[in-house]
C-alpha atoms as a PDB file:
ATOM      1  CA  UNK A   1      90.068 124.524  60.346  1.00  0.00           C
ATOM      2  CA  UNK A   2      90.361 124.145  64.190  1.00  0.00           C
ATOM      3  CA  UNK A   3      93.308 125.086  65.774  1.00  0.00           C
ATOM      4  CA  UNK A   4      91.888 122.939  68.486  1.00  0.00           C
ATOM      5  CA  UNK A   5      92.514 119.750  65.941  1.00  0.00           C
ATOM      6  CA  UNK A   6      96.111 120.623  65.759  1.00  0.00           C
ATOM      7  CA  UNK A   7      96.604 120.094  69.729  1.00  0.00           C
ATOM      8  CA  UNK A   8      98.458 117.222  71.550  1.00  0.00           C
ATOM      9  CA  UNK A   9      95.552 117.036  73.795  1.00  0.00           C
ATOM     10  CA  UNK A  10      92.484 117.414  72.196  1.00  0.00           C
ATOM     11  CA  UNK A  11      90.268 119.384  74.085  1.00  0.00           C
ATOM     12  CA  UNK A  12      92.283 121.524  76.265  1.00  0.00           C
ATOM     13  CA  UNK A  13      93.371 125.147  76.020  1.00  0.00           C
ATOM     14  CA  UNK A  14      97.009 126.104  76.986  1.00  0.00           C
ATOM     15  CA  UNK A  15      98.535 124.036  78.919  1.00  0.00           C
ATOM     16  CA  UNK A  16     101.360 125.375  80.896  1.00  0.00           C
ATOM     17  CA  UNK A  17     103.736 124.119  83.207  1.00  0.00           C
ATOM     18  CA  UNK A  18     105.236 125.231  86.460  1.00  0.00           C
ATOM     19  CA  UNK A  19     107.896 124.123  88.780  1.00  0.00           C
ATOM     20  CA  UNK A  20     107.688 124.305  92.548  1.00  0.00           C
ATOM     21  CA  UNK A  21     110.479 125.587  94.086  1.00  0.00           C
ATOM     22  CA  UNK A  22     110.018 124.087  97.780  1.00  0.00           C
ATOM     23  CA  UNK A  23     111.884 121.272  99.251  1.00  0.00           C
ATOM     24  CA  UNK A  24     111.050 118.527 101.680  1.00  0.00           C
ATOM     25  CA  UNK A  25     113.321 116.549 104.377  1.00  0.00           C
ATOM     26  CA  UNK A  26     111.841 113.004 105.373  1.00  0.00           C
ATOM     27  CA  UNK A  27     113.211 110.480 107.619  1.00  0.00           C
ATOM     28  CA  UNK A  28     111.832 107.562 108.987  1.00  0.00           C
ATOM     29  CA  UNK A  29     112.523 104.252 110.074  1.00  0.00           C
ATOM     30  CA  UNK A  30     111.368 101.076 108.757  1.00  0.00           C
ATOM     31  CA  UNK A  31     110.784  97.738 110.829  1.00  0.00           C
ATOM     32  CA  UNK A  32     109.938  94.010 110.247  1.00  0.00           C
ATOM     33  CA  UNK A  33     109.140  91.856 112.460  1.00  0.00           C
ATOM     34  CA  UNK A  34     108.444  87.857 112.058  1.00  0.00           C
ATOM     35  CA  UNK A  35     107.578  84.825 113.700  1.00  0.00           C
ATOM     36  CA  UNK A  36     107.510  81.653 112.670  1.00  0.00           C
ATOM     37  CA  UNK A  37     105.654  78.713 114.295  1.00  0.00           C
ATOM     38  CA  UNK A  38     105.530  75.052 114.381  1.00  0.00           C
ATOM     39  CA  UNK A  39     103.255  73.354 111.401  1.00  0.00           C
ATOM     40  CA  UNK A  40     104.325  76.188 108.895  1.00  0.00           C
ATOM     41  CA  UNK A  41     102.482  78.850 110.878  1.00  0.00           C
ATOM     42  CA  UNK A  42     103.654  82.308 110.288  1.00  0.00           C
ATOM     43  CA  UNK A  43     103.311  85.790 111.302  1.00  0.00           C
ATOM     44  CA  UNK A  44     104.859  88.809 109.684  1.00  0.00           C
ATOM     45  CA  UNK A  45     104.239  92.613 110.581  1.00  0.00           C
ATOM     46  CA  UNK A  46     105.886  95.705 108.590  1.00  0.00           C
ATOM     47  CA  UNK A  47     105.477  99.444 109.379  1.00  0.00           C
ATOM     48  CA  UNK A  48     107.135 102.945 109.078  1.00  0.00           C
ATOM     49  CA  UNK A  49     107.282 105.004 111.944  1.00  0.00           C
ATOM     50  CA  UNK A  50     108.167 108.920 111.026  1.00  0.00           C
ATOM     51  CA  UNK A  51     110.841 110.419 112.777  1.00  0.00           C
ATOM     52  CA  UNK A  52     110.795 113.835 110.683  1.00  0.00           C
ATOM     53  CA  UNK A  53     108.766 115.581 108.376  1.00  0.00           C
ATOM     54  CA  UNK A  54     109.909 119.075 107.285  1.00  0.00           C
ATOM     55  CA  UNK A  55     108.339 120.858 104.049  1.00  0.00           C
ATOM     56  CA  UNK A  56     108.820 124.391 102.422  1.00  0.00           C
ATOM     57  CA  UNK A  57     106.023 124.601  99.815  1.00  0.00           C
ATOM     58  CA  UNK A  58     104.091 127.808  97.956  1.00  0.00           C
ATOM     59  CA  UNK A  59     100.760 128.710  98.068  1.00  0.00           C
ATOM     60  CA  UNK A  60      98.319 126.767  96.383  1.00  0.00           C
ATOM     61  CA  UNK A  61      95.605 128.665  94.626  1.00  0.00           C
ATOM     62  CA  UNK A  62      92.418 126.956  94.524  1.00  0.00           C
ATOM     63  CA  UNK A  63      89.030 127.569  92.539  1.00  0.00           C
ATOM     64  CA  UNK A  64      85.835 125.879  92.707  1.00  0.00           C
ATOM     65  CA  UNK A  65      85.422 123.458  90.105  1.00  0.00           C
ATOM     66  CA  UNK A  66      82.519 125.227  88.585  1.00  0.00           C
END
């Protein structure tokens, strides 16, 4: 018998699991503006304009996928 059958995923070898131990710090703002016309006529824009983005993050290894 398989050990392979015996798997939670089918098909996969070990699967392991890390944690990444960087943090992030994100601010933004957020604005809506609308306008509202005569006859039902409406115009609406939303958008998020970043005031800070600040990341601490590992290396990633990479491979090629052959």
């Amino acid at each position: 018998m398989s050990t392979d059958l015996l798997r939670a995923m089918r098909g996969y070898g070990a699967v392991t699991m890390s944690l990444d131990g960087g943090w992030r710090t994100f601010h933004s703002l957020q604005v809506a503006f609308n306008r509202r016309f005569a006859n039902g006529l409406s115009f609406g824009l939303n958008d998020t304009i970043v005031l800070s983005d600040k990341q601490s993050t590992a290396q990633r290894l990479q491979h090629n996928a052959d």
